[in-house]
N, C-alpha and C. Protein backbone atom coordinates (compact mmCIF):
# COMPACT_ATOMS: atom_id res chain seq x y z
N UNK A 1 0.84 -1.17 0.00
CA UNK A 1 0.00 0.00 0.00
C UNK A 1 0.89 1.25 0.00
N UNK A 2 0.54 2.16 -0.76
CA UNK A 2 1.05 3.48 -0.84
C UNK A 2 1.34 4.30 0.22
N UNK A 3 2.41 5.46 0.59
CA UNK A 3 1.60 6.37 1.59
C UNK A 3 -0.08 7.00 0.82
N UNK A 4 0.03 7.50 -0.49
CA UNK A 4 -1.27 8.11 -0.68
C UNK A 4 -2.49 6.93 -0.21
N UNK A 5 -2.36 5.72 -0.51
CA UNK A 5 -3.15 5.06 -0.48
C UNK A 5 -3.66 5.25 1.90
N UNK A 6 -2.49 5.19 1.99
CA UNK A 6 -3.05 4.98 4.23
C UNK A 6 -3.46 6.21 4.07
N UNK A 7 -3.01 7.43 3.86
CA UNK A 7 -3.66 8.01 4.32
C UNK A 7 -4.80 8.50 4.10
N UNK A 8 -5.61 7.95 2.51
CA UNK A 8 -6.72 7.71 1.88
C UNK A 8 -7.92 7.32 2.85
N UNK A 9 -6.97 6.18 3.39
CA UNK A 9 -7.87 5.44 4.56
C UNK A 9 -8.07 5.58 6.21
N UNK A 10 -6.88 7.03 6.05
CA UNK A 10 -6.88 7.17 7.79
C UNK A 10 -7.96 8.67 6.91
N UNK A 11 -7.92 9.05 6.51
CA UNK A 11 -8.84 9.96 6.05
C UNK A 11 -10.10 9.80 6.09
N UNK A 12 -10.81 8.61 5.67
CA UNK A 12 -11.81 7.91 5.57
C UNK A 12 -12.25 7.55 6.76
N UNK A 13 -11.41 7.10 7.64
CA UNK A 13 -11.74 7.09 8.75
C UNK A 13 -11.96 7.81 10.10
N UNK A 14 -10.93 8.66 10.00
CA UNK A 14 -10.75 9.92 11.06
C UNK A 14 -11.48 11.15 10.64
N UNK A 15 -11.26 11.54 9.28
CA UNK A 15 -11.57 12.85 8.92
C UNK A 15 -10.77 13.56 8.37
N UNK A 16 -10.56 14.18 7.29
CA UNK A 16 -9.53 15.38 6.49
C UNK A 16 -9.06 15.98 7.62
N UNK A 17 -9.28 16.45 8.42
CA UNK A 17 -8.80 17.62 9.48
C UNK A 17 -7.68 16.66 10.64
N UNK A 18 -7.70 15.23 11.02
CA UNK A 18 -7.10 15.13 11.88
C UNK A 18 -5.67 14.81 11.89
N UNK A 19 -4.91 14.72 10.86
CA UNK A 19 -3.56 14.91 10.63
C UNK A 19 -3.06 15.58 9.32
N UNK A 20 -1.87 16.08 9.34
CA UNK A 20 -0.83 17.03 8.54
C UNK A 20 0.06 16.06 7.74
N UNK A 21 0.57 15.91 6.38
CA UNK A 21 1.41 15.31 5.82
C UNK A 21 2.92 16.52 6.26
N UNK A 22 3.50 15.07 6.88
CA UNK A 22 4.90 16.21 7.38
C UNK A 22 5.77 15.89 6.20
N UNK A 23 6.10 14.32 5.64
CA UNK A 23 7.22 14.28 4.76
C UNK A 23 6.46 13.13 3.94
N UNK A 24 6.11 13.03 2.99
CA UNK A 24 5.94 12.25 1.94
C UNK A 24 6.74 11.55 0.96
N UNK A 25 8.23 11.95 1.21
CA UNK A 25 8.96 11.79 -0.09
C UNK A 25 10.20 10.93 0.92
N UNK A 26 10.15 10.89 1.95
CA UNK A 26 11.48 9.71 2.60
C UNK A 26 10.52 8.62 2.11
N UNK A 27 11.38 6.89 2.49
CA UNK A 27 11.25 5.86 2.72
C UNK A 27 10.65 5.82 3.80
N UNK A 28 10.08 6.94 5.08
CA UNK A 28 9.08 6.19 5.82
C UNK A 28 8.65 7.78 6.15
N UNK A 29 7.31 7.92 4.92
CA UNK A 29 6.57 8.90 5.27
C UNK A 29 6.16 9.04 6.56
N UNK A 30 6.12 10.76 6.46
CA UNK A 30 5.75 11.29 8.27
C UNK A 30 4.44 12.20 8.36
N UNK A 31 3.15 11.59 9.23
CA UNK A 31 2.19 12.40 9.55
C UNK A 31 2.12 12.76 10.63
N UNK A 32 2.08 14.20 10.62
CA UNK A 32 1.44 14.43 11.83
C UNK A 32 0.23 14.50 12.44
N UNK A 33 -0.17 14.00 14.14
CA UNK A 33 -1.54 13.83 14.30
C UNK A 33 -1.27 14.56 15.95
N UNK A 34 -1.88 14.50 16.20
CA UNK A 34 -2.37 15.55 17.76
C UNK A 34 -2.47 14.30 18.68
N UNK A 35 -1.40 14.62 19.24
CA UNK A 35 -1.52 13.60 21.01
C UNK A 35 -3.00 12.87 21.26
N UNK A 36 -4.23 14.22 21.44
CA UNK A 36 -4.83 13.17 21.70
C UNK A 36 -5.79 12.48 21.59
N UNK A 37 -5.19 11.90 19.65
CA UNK A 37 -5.83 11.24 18.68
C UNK A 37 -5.05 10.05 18.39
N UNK A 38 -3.74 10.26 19.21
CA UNK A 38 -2.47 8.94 19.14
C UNK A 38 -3.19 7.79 19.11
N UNK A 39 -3.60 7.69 20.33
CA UNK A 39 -3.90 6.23 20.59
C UNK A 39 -5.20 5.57 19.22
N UNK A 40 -6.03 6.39 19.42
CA UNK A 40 -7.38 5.75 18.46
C UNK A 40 -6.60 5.68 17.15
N UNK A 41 -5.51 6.33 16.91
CA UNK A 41 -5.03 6.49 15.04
C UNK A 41 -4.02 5.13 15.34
N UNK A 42 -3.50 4.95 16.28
CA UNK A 42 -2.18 3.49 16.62
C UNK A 42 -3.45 2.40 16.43
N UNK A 43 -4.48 2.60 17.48
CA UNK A 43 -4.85 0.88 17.36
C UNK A 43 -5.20 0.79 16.10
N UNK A 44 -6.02 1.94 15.51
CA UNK A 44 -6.84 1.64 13.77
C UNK A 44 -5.54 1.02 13.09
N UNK A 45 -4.48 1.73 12.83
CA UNK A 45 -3.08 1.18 12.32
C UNK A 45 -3.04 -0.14 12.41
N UNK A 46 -2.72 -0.31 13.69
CA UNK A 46 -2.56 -1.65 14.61
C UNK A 46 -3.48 -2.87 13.66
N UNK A 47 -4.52 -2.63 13.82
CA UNK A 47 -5.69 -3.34 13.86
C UNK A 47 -6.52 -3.73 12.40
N UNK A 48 -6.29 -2.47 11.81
CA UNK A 48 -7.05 -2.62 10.29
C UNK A 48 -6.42 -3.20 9.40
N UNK A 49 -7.16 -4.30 8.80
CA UNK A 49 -6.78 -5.22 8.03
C UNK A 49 -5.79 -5.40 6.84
N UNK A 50 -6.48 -3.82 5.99
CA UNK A 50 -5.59 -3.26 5.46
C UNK A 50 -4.46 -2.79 5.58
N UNK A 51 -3.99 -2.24 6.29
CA UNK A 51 -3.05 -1.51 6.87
C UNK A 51 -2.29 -2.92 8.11
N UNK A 52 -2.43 -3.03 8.68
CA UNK A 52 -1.76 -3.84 9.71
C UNK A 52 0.06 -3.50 10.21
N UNK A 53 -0.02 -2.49 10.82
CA UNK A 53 1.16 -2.03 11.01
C UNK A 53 1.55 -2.46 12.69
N UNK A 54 2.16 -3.54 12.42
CA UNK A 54 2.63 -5.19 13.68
C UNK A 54 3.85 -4.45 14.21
N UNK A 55 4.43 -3.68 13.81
CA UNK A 55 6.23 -3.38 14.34
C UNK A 55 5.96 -1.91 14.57
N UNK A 56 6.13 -1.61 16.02
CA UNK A 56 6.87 -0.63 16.65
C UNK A 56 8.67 -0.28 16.67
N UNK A 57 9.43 0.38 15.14
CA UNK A 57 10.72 -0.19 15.06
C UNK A 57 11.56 0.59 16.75
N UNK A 58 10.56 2.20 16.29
CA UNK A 58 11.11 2.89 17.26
C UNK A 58 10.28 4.12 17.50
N UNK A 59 11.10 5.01 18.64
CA UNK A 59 10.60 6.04 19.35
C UNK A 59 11.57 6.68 19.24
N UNK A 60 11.30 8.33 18.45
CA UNK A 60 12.28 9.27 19.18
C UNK A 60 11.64 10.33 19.63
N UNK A 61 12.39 11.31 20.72
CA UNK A 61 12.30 12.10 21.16
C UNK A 61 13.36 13.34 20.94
N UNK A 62 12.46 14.17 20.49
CA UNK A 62 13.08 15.46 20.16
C UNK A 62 13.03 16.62 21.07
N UNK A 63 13.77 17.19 21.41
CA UNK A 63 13.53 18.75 22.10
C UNK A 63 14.28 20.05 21.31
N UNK A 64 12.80 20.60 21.19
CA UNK A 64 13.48 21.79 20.10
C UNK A 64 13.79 23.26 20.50
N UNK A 65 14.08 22.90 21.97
CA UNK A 65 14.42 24.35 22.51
C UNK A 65 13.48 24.69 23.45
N UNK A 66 13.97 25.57 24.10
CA UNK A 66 13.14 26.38 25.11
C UNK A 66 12.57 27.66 24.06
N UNK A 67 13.21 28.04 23.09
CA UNK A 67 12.79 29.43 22.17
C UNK A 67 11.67 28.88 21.43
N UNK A 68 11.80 27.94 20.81
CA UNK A 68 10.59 27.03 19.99
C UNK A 68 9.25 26.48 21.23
N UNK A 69 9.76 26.10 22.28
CA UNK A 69 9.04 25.79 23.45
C UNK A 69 8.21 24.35 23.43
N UNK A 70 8.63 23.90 21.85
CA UNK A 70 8.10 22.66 22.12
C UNK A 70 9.19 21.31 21.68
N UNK A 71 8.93 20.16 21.41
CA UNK A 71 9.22 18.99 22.10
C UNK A 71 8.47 17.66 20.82
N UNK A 72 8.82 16.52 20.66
CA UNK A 72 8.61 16.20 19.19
C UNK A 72 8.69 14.43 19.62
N UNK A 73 7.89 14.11 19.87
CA UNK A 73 8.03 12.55 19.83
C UNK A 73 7.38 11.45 18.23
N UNK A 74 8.25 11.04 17.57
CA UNK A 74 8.00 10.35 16.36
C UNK A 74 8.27 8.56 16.46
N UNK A 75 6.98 8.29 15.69
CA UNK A 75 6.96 6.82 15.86
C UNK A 75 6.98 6.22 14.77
N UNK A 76 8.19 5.13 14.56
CA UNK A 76 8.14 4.60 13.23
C UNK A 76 7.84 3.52 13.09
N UNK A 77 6.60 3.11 12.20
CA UNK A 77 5.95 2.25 12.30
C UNK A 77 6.00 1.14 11.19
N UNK A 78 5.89 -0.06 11.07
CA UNK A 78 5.93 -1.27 9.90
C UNK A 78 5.29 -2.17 10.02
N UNK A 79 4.75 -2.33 8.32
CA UNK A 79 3.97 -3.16 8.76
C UNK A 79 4.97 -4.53 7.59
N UNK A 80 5.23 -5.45 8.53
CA UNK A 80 5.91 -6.65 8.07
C UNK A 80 5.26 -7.48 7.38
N UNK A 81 4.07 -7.69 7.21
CA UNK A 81 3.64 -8.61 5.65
C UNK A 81 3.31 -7.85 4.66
N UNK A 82 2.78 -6.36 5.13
CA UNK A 82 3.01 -5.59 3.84
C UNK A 82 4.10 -4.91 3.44
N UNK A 83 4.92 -4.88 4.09
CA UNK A 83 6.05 -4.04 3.42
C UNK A 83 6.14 -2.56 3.47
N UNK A 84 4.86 -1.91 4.06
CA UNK A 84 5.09 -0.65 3.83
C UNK A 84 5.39 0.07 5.38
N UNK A 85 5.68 1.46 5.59
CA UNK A 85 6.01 2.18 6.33
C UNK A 85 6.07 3.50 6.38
N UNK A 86 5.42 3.73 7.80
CA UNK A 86 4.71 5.60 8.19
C UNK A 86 5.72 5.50 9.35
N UNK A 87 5.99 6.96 9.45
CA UNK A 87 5.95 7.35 10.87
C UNK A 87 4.86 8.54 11.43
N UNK A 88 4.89 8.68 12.81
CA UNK A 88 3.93 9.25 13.09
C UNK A 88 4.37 10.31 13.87
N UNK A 89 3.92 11.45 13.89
CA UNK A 89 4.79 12.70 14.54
C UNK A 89 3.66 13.31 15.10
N UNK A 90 4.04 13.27 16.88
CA UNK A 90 3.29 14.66 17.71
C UNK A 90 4.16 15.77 18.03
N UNK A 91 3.48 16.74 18.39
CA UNK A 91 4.38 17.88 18.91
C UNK A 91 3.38 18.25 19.71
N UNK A 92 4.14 18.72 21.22
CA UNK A 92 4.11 19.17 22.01
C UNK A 92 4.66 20.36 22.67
N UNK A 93 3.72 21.07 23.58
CA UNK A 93 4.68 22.04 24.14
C UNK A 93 5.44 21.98 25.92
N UNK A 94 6.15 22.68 25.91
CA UNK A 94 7.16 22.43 27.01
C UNK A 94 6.21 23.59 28.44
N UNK A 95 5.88 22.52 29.00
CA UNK A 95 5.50 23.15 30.28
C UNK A 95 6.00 24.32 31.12
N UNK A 96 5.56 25.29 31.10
CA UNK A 96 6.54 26.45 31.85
C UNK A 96 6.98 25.95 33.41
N UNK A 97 6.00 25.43 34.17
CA UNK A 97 6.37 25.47 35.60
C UNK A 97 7.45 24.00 35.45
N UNK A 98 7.97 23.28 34.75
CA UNK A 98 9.01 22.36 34.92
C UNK A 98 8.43 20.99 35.26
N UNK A 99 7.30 20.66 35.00
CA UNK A 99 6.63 19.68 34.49
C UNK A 99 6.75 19.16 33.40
N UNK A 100 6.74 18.13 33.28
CA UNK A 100 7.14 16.90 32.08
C UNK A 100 6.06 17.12 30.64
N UNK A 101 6.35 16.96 29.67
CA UNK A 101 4.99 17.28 28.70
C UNK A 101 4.45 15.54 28.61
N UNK A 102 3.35 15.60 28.66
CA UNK A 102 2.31 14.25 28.39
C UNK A 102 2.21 14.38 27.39
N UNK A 103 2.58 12.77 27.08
CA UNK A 103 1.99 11.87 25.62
C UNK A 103 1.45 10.29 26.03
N UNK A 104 0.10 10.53 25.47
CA UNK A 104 -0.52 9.03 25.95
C UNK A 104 1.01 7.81 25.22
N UNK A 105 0.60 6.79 26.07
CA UNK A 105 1.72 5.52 26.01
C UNK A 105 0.84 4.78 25.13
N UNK A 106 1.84 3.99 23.95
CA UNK A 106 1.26 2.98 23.09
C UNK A 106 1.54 1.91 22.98
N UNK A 107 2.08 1.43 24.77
CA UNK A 107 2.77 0.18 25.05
C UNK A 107 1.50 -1.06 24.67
N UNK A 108 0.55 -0.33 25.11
CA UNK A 108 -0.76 -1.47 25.03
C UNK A 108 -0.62 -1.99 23.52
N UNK A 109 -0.64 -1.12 22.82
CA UNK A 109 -0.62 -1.87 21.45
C UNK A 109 0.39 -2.32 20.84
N UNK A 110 1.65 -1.91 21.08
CA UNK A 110 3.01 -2.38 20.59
C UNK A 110 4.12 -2.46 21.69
N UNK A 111 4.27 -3.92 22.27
CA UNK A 111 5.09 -4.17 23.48
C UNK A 111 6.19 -3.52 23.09
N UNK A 112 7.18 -3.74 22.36
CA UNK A 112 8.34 -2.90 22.19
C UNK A 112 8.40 -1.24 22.40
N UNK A 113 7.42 -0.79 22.51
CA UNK A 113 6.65 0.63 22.78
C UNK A 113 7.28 0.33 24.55
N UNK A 114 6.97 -0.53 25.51
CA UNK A 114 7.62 -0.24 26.75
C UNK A 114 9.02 0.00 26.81
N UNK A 115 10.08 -0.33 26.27
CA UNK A 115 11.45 0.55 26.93
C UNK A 115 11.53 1.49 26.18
N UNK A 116 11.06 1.73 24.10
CA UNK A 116 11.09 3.07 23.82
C UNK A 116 10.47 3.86 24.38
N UNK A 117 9.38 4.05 24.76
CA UNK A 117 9.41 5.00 25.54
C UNK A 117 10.29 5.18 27.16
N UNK A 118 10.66 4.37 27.66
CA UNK A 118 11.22 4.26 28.82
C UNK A 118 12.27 4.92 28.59
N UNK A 119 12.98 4.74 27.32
CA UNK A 119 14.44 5.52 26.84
C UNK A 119 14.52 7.01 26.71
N UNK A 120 12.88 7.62 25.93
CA UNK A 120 12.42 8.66 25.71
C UNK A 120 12.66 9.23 27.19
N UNK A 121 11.66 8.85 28.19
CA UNK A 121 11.37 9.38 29.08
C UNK A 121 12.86 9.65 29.68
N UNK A 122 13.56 8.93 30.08
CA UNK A 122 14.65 8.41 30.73
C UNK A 122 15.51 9.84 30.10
N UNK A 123 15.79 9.89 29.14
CA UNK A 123 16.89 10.78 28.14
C UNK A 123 16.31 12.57 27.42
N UNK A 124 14.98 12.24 27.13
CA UNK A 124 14.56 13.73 26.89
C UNK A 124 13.47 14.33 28.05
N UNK A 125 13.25 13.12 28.79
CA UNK A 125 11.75 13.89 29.75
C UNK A 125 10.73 14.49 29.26
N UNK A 126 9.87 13.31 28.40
CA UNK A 126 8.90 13.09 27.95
C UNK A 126 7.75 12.05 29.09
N UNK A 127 6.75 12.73 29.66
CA UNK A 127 5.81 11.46 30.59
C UNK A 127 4.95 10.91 29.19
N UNK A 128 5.03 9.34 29.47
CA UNK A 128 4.11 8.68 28.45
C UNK A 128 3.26 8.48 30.26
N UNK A 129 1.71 8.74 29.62
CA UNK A 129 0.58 8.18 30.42
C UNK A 129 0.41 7.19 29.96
N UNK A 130 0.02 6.17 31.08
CA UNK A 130 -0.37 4.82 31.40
C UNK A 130 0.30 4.15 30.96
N UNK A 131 1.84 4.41 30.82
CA UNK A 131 3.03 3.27 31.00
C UNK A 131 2.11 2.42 32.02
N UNK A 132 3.04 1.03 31.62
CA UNK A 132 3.15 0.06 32.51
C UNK A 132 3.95 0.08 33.64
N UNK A 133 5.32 0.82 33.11
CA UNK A 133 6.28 0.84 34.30
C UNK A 133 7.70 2.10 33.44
N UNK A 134 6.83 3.03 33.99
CA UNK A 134 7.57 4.55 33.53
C UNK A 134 8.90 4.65 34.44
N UNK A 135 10.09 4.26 34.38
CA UNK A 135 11.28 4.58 35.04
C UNK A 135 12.13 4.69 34.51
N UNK A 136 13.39 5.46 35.17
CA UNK A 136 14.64 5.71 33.97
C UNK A 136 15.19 3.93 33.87
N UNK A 137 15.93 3.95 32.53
CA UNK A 137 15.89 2.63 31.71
C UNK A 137 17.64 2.64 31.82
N UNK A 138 18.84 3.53 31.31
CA UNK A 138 19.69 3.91 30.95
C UNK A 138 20.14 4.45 32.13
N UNK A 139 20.13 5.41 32.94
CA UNK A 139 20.81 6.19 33.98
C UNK A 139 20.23 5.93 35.26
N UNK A 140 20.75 6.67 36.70
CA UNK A 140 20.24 5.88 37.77
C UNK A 140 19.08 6.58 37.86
N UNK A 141 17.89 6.18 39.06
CA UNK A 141 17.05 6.66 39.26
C UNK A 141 17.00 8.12 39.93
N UNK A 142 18.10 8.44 40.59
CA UNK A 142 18.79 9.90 41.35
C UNK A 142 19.15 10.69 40.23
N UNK A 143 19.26 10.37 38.81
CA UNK A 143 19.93 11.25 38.39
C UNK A 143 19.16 12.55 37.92
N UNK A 144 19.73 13.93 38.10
CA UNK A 144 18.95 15.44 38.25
C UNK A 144 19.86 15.33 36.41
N UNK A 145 17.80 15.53 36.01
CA UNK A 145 18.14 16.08 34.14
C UNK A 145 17.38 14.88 33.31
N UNK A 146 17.43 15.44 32.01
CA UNK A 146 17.28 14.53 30.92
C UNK A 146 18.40 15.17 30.00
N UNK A 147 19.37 14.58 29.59
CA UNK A 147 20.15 14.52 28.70
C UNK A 147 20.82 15.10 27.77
N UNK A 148 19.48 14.94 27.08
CA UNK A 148 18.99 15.31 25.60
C UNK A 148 18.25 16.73 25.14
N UNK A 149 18.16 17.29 26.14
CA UNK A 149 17.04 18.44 26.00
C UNK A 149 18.34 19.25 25.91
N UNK A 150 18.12 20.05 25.19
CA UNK A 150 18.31 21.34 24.94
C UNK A 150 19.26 22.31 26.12
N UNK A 151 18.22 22.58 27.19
CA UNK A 151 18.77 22.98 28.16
C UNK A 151 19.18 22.56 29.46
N UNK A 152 19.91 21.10 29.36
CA UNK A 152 20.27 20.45 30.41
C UNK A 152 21.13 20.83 30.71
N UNK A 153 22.07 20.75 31.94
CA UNK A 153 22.72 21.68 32.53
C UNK A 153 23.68 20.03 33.58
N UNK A 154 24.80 20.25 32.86
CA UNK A 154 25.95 18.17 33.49
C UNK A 154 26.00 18.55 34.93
N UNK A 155 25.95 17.77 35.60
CA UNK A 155 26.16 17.74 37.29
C UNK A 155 27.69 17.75 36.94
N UNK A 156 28.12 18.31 38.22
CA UNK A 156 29.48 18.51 38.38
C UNK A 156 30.21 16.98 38.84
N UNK A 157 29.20 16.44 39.47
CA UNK A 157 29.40 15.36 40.75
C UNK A 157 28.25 14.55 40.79
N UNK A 158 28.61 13.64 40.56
CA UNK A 158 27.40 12.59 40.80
C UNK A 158 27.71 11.10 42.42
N UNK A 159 27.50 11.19 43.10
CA UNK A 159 27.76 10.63 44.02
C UNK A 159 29.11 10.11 44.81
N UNK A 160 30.05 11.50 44.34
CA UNK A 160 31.15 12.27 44.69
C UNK A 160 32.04 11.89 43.26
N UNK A 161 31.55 11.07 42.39
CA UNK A 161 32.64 11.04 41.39
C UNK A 161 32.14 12.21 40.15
N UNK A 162 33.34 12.57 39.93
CA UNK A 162 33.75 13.97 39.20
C UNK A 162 32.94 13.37 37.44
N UNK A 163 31.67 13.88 37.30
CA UNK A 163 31.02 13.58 35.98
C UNK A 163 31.55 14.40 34.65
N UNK A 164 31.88 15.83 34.87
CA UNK A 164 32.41 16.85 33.92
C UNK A 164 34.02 16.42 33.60
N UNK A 165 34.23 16.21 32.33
CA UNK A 165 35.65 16.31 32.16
C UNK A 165 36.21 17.64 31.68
């Protein structure tokens, strides 16, 4: 199946209005859809006959600044007896009071979805709701930061050993 052809049919199904063609022209076209339409647009994916998209390959997490103010989680999706492949792109914005930005979790429908997001969370400080088991995956549980963001700021000292070289 085409990208024109899925999104023919997420069209058909959702409505013209509920996602944006971000990239059409890679090897794994990118739509964007609104957080919180994730889940109902994953299981239809998931689930419809046509389409049957079985592989969660991955999760990334983007942070595009404190000046931009928002934050970019993309899911690349496959479907292994058909051959074809979407990814799926939300954007979010970055909480002023230092709260985590929410994105529903799509562990329910694609197990490999539990440590990508766990990695996400863990490295850019992204909350997926209704993880199964939301904890850092990669670094200790003490550790002050995510990583990856933009404006993280290296501990000098992490449990007296010297982290900055």
């Amino acid at each position: 199946m085409t990208f024109s052809e899925i999104t023919q049919v997420l069209h058909e199904h959702f409505g013209i209005d509920t996602f944006s063609v971000v990239n059409q022209k890679s090897p794994q076209p990118i739509l964007q859809v609104p957080a919180s339409k994730l889940l109902d647009i994953c299981l239809f994916l998931a689930n419809d006959d046509r389409l049957f998209f079985d592989y969660l390959a991955c999760i990334t997490g983007i942070d595009n600044g404190p000046t931009t103010n928002t934050m970019e989680v993309i899911y690349h999706l496959t479907s292994i007896p058909y051959e074809h492949n979407l990814a799926l792109k939300i954007v979010v914005e970055r909480p002023a009071n230092g709260e985590l930005p929410k994105v529903p979790s799509v562990a329910s429908i694609w197990r490999t979805a539990d440590w990508h997001e766990r990695e996400t969370y863990d490295l850019v400080g992204i909350f997926f709701e209704n993880h199964p088991d939301l904890r850092r995956i990669l670094l200790p549980n003490d550790w002050v930061g995510y990583p990856l963001r933009k404006d993280y700021q290296e501990q000098e000292l992490y449990h007296g050993i010297k982290v900055i070289y």
